[in-house]
C-alpha atoms as a PDB file:
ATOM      1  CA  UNK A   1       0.000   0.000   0.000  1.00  0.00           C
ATOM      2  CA  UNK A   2       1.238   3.557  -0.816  1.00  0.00           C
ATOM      3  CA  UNK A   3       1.243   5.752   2.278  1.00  0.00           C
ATOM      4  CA  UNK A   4      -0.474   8.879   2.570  1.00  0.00           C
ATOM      5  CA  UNK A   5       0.684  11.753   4.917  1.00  0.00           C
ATOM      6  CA  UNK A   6      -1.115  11.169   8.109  1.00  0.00           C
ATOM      7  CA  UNK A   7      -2.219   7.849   7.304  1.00  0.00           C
ATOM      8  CA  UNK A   8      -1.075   4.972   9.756  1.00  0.00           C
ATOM      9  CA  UNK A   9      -2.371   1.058  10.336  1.00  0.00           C
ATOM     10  CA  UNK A  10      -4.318  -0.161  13.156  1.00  0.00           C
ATOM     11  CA  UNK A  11      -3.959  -4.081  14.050  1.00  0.00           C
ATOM     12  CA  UNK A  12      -6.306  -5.512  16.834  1.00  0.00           C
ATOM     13  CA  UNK A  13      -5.199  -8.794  18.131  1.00  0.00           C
ATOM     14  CA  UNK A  14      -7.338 -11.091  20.031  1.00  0.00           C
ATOM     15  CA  UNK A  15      -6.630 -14.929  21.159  1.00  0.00           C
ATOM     16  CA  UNK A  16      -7.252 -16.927  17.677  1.00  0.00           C
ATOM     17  CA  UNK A  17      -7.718 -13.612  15.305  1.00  0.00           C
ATOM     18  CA  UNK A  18      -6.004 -10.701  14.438  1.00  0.00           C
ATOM     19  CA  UNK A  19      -7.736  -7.566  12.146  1.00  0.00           C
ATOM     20  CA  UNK A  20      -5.852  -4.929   9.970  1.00  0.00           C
ATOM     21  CA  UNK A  21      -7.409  -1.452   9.687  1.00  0.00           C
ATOM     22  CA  UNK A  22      -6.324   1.732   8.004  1.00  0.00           C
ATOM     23  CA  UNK A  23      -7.067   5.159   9.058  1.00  0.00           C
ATOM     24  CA  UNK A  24      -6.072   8.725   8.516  1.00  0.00           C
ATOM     25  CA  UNK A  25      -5.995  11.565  11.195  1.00  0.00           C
ATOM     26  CA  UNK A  26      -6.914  14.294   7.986  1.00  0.00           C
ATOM     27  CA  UNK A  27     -10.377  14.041   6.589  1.00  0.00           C
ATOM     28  CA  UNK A  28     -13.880  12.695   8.037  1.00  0.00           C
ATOM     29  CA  UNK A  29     -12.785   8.784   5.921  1.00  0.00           C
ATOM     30  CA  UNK A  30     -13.732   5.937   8.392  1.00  0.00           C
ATOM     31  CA  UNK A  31     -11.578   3.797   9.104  1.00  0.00           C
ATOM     32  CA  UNK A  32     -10.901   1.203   6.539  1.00  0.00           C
ATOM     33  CA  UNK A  33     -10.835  -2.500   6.972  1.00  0.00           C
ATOM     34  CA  UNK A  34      -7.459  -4.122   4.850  1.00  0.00           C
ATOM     35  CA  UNK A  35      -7.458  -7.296   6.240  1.00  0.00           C
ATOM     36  CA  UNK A  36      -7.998 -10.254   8.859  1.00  0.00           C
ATOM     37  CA  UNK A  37      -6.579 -13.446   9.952  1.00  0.00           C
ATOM     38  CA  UNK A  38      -8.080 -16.031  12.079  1.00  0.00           C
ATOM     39  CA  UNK A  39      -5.404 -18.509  13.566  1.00  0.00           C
ATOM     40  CA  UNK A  40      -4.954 -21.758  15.615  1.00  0.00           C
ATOM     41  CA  UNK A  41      -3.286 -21.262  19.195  1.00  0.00           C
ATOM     42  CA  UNK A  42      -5.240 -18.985  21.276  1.00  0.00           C
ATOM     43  CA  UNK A  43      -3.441 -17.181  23.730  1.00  0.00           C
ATOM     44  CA  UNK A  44       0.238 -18.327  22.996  1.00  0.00           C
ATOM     45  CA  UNK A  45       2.649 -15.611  22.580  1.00  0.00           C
ATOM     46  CA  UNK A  46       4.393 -17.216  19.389  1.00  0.00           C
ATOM     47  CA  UNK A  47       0.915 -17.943  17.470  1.00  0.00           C
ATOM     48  CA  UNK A  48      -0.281 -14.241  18.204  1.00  0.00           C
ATOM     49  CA  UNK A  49       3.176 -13.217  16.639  1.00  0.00           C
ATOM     50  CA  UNK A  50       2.996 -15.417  13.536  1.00  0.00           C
ATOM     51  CA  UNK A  51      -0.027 -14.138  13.033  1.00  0.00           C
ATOM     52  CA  UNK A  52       0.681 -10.287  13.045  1.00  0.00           C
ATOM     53  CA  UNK A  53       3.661 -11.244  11.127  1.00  0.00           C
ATOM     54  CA  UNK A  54       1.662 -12.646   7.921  1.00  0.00           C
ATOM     55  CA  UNK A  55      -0.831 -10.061   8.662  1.00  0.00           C
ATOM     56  CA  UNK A  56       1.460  -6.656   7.905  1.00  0.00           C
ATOM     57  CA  UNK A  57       3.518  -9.180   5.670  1.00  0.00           C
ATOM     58  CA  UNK A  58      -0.090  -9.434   3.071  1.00  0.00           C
ATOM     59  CA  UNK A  59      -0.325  -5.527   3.298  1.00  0.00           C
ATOM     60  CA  UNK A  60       3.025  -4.999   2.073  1.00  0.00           C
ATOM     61  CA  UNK A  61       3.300  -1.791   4.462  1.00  0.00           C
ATOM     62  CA  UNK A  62       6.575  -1.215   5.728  1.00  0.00           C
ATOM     63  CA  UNK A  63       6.964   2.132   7.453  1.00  0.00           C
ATOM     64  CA  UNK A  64       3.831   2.787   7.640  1.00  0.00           C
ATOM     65  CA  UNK A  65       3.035   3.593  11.802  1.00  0.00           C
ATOM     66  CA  UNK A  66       1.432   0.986  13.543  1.00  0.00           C
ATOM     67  CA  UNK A  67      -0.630   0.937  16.633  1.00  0.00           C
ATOM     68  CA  UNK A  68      -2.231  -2.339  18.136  1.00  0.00           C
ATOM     69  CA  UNK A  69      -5.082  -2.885  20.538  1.00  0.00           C
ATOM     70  CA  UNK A  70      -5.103  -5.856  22.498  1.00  0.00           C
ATOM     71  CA  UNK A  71      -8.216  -7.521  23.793  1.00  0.00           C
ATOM     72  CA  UNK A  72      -8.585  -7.431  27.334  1.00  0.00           C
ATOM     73  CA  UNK A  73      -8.260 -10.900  27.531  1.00  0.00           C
ATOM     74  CA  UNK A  74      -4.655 -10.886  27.180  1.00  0.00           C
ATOM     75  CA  UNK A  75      -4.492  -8.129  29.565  1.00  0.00           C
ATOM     76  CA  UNK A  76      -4.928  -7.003  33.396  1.00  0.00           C
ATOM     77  CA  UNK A  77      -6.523  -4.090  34.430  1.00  0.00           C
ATOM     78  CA  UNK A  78      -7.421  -3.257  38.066  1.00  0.00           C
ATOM     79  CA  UNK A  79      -7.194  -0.298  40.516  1.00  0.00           C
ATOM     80  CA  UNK A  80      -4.611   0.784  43.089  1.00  0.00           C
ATOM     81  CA  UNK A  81      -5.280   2.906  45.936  1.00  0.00           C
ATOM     82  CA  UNK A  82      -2.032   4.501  47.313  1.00  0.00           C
ATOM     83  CA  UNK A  83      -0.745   3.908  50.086  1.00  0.00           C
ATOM     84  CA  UNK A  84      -1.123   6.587  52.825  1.00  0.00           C
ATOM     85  CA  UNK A  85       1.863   8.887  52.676  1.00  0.00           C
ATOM     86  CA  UNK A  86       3.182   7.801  49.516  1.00  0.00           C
ATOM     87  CA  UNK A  87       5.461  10.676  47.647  1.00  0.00           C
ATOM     88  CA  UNK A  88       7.777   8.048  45.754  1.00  0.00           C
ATOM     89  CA  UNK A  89       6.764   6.453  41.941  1.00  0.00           C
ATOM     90  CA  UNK A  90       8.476   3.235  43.684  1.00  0.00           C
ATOM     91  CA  UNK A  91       5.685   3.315  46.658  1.00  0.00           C
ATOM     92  CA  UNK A  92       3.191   3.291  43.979  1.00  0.00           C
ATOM     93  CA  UNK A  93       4.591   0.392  42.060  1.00  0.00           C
ATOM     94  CA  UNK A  94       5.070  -1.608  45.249  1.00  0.00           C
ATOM     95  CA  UNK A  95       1.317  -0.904  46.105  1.00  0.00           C
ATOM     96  CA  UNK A  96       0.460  -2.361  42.269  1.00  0.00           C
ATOM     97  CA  UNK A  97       2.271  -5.298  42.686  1.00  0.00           C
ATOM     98  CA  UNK A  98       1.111  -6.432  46.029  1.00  0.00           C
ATOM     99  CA  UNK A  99      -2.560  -5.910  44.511  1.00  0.00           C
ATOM    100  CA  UNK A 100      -1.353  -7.540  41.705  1.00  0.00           C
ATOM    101  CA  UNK A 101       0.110 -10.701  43.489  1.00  0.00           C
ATOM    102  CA  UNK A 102      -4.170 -10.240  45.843  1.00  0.00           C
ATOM    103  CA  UNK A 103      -6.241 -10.630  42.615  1.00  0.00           C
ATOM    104  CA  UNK A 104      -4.234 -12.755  40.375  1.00  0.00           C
ATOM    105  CA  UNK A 105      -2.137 -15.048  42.936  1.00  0.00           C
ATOM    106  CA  UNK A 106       1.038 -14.444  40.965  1.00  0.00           C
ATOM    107  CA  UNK A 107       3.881 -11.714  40.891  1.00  0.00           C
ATOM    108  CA  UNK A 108       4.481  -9.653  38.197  1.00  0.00           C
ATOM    109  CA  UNK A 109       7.948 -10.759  36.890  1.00  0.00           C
ATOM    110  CA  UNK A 110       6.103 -11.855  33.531  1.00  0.00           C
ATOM    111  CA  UNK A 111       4.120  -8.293  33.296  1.00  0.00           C
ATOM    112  CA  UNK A 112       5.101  -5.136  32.310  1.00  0.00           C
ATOM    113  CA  UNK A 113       3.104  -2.522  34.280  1.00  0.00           C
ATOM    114  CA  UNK A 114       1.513   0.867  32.652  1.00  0.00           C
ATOM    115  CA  UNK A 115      -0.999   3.321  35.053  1.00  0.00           C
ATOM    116  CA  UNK A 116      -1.381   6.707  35.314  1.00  0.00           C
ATOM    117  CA  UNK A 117       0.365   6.638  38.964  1.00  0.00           C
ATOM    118  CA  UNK A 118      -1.136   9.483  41.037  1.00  0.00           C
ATOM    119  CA  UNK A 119      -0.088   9.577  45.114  1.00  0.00           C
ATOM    120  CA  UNK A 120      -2.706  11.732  45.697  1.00  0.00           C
ATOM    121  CA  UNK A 121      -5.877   9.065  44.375  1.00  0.00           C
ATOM    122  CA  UNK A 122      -6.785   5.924  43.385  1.00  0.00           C
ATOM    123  CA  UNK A 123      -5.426   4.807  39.985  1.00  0.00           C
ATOM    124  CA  UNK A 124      -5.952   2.063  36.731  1.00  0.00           C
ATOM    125  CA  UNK A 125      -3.285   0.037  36.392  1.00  0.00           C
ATOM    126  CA  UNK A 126      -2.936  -2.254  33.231  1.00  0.00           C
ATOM    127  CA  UNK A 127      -0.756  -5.357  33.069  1.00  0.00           C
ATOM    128  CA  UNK A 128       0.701  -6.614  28.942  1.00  0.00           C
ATOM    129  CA  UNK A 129       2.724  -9.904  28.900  1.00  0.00           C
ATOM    130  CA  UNK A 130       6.406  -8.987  28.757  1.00  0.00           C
ATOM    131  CA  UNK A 131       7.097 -11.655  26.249  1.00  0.00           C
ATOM    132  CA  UNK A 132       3.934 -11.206  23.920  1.00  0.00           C
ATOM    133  CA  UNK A 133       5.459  -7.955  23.760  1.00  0.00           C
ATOM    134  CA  UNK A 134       8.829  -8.214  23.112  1.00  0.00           C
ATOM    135  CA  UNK A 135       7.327 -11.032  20.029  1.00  0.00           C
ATOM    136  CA  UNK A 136       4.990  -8.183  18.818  1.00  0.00           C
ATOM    137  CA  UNK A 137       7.760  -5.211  19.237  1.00  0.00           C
ATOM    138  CA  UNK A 138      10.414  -8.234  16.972  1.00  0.00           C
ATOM    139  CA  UNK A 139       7.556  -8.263  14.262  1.00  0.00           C
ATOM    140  CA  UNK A 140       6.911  -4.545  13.765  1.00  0.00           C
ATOM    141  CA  UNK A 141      10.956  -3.951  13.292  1.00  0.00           C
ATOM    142  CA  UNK A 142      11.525  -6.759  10.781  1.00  0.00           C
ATOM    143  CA  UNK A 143       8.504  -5.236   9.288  1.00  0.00           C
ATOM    144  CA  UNK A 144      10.084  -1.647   9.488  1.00  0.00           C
ATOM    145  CA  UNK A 145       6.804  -0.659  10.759  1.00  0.00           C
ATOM    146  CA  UNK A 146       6.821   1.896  13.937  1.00  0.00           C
ATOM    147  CA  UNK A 147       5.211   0.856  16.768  1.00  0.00           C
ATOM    148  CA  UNK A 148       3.573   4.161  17.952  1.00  0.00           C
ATOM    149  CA  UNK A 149       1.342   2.426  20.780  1.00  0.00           C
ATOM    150  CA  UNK A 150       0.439  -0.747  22.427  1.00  0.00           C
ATOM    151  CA  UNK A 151      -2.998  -0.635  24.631  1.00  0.00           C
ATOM    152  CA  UNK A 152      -5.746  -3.368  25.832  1.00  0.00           C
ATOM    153  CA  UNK A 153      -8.909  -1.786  24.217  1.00  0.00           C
ATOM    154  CA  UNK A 154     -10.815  -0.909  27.364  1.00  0.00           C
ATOM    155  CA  UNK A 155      -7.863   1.499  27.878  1.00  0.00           C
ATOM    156  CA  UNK A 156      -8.409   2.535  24.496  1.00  0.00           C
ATOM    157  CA  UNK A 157     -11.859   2.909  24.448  1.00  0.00           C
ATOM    158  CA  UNK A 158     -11.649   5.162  27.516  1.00  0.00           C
ATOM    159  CA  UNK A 159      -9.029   7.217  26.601  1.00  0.00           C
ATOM    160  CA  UNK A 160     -10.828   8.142  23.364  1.00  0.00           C
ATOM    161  CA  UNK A 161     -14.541   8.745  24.861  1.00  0.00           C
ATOM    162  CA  UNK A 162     -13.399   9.893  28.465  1.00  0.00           C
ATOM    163  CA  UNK A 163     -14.233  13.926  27.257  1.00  0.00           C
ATOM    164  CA  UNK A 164     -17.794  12.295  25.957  1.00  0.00           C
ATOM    165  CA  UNK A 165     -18.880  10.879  29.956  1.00  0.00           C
ATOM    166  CA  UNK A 166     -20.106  14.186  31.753  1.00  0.00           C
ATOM    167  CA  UNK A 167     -20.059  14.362  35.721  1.00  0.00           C
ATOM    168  CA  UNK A 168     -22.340  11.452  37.078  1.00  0.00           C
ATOM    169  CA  UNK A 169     -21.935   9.007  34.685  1.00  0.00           C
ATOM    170  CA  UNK A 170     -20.093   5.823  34.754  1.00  0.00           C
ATOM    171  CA  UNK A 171     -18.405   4.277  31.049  1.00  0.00           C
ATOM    172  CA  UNK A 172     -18.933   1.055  29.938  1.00  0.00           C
ATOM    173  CA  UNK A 173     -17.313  -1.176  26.757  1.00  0.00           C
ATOM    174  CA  UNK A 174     -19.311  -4.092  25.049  1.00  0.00           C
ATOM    175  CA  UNK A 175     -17.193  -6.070  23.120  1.00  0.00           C
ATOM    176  CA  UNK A 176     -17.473  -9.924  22.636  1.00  0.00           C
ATOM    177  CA  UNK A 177     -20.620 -10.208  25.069  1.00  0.00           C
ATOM    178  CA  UNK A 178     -18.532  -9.023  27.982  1.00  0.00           C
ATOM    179  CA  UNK A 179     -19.406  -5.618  29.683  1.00  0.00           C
ATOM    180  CA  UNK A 180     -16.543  -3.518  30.983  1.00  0.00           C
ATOM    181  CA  UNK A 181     -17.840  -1.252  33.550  1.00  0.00           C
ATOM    182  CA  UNK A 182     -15.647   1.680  34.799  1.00  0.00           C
ATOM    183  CA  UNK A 183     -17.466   2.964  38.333  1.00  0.00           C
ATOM    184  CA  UNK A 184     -16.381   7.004  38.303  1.00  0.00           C
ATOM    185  CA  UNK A 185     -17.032   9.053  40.647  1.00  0.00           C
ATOM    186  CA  UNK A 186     -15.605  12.406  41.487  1.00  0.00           C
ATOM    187  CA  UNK A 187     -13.846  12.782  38.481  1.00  0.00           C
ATOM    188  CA  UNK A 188     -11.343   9.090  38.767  1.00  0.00           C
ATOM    189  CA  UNK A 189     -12.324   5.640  38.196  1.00  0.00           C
ATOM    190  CA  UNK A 190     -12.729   3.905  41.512  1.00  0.00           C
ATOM    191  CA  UNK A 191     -13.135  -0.170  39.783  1.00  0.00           C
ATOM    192  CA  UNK A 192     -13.251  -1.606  36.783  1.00  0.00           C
ATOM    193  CA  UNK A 193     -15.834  -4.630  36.242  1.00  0.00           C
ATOM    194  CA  UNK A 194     -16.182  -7.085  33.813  1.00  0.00           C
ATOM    195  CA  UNK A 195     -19.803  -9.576  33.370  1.00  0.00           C
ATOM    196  CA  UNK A 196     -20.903 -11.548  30.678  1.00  0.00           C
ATOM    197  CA  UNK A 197     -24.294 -10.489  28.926  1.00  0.00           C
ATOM    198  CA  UNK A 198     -27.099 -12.993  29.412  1.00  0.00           C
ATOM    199  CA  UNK A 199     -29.098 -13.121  26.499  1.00  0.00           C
ATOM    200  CA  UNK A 200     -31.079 -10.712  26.010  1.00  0.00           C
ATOM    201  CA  UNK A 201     -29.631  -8.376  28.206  1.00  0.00           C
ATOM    202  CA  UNK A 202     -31.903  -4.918  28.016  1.00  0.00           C
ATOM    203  CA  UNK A 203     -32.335  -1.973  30.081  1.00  0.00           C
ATOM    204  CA  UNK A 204     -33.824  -3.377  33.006  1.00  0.00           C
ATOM    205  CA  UNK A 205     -31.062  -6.119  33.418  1.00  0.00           C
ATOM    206  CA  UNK A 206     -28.652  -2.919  32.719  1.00  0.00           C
ATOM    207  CA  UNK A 207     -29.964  -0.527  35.951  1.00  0.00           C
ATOM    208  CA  UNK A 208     -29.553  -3.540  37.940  1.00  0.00           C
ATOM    209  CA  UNK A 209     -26.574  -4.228  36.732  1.00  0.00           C
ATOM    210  CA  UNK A 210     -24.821  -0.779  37.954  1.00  0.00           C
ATOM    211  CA  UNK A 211     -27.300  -0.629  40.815  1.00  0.00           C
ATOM    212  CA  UNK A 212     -25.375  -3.617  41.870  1.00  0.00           C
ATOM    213  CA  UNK A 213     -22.036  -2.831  41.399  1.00  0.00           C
ATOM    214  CA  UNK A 214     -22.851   0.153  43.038  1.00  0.00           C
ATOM    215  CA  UNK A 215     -23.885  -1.496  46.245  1.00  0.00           C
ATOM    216  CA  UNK A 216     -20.920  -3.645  46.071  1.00  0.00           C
ATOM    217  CA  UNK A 217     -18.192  -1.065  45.526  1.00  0.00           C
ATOM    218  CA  UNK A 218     -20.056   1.366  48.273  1.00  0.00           C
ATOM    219  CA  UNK A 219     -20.397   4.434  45.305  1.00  0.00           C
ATOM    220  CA  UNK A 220     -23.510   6.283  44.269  1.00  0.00           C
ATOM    221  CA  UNK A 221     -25.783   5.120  41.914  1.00  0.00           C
ATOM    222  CA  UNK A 222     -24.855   6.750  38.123  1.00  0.00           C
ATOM    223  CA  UNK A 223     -28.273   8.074  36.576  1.00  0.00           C
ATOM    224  CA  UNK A 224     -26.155   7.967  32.887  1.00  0.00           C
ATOM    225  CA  UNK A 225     -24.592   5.013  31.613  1.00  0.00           C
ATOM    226  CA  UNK A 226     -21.976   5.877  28.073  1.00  0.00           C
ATOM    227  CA  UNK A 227     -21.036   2.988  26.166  1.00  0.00           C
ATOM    228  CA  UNK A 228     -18.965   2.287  23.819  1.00  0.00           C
ATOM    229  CA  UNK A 229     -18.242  -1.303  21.149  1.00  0.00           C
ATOM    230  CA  UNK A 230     -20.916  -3.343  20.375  1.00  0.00           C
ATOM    231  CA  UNK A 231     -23.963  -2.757  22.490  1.00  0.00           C
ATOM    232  CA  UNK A 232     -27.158  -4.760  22.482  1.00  0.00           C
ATOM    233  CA  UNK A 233     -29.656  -3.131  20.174  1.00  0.00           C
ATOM    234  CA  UNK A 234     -32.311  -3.051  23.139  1.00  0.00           C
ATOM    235  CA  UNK A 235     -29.919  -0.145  24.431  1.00  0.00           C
ATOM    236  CA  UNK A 236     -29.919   1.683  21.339  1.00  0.00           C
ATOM    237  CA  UNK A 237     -30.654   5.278  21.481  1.00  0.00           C
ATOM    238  CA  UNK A 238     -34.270   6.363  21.996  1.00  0.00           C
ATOM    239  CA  UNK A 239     -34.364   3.277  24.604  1.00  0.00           C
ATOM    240  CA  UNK A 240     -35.080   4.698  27.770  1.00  0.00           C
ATOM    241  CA  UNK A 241     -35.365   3.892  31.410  1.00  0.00           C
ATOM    242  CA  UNK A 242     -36.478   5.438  34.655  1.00  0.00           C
ATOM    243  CA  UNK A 243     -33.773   4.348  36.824  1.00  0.00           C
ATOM    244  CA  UNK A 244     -30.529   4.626  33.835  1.00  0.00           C
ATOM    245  CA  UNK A 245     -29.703   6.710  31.000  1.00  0.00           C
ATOM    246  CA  UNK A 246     -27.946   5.208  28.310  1.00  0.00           C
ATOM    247  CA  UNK A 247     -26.152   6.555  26.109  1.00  0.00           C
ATOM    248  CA  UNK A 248     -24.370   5.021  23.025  1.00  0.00           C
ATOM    249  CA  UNK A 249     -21.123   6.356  21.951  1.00  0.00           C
ATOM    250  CA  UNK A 250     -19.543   5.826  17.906  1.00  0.00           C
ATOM    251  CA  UNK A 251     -22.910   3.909  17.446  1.00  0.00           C
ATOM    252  CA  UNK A 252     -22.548   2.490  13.930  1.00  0.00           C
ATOM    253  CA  UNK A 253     -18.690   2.372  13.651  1.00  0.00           C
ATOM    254  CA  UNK A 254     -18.023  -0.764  12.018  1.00  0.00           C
ATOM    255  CA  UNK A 255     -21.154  -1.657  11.473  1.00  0.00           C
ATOM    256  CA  UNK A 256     -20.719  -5.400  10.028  1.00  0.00           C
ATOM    257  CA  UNK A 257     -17.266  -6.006  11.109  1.00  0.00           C
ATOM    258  CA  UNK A 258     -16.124  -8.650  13.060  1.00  0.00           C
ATOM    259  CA  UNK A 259     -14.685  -8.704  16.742  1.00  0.00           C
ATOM    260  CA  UNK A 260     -11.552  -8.470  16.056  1.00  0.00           C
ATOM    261  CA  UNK A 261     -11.959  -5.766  13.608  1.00  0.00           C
ATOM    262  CA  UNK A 262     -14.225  -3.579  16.026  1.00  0.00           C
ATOM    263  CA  UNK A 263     -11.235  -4.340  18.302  1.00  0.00           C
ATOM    264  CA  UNK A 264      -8.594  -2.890  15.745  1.00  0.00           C
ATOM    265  CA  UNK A 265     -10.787   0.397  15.503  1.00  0.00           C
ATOM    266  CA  UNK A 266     -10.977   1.080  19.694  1.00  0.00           C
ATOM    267  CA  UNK A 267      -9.665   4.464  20.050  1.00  0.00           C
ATOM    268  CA  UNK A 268      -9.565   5.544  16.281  1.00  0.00           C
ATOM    269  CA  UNK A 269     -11.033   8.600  15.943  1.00  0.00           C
ATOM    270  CA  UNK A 270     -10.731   8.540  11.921  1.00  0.00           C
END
């Protein structure tokens, strides 16, 4: 493919698939999907790699800039409250890795830790697989393709719709039947929660939902709900509720696309 100024690739990898979009930060184009790849393996750090190799291999892209979203499933994301006192980035660390070692039972030798460490309030900490990325960073240089960013897509999703979710409301992320819900409140995400949709999952299983999480996490009951991915259609717009507000954000990007590719376009804003 022949590069255009401002145009770069987006690849979203998720165990057994990988997608290939390309966008441009100039113009109101969509993003454009170039290719996919479903592949045996899963999970395993050398499949995953093959994969993205043959992937950016068929697009015969070199230098063109990559960035890759990785389904959560590959990642870890959970929230650190720091400790009392703290002024160092070390104290913070420490306090991730002791909650760490809590939720998942396992240190975090294998895990390369990114958050947006703040002494002053709690904080999201995400967790990528130091070897799935040193495979993916190996591919992109053989490739001569710039890696410009490496995120899970809940990250991504937030990061692009965070200006879009208004004091009050919490922000959720559908993708593959599994709601993402981050709990906000005064400004910072307190928890992030993940549940599987029943089927046929509307507005009323949706309040109780967040009324529940609520309870549990001992935080005020959101009147909005903004979500982002691939929602149910009983919460599209014009749905309403007396107990929830929902409200859809990029509802109809990638409208027909698989996963994967949906995945690959978390965070574009091409």
């Amino acid at each position: 493919m022949r590069r255009r100024f401002g145009q770069s690739l987006r690849v979203g990898i998720a165990p057994g698939a990988v997608a290939l979009l390309k966008t441009s930060r100039f113009g109101s184009a969509a993003p454009e999907l170039v290719a996919e790849l479903a592949f045996d393996g899963g999970s395993h750090p050398e499949s995953i790699a093959g994969a993205l190799r043959l992937l950016l291999e068929g697009a015969a892209s070199p230098t063109w800039p990559v960035t890759i979203v990785l389904a959560d499933e590959l990642a870890r994301i959970w929230q650190v409250a720091p400790p009392e006192g703290s002024a160092r980035l070390a104290d913070l660390e420490a306090a991730a890795a002791l909650r760490f070692q809590t939720l998942f039972g396992e240190p975090t030798g294998a895990w390369q830790l990114a958050a947006g460490w703040d002494a002053t309030q709690p904080f999201l900490v995400a967790a990528l697989p130091r070897h799935l990325l040193a495979l993916i960073g190996q591919v992109c240089a053989a490739q001569r393709a710039p890696l410009v960013e490496l995120v899970p897509q809940f990250v991504a999703g937030f990061n692009q719709w965070r200006g879009s979710v208004k004091a009050g409301a919490w922000y959720g992320l559908v993708q593959q039947r599994v709601l993402s819900l981050a709990a906000i409140e005064d400004g910072a995400i307190r928890a992030v929660r993940a549940s599987a949709l029943p089927e046929g999952a509307g507005l009323d299983w949706l309040a109780a939902h967040v009324a529940r999480e609520a309870l549990r996490l001992n935080v005020s009951v959101p009147a909005r709900l903004c979500v982002s991915g691939h929602a149910p259609a009983a919460w599209s717009l014009g749905a309403t509720h007396p107990a929830l507000s929902c409200h859809l954000l990029g509802q109809g990007q990638g409208a027909g696309w698989s996963d994967c590719a949906r995945l690959a376009a978390t965070g574009s804003r091409a």
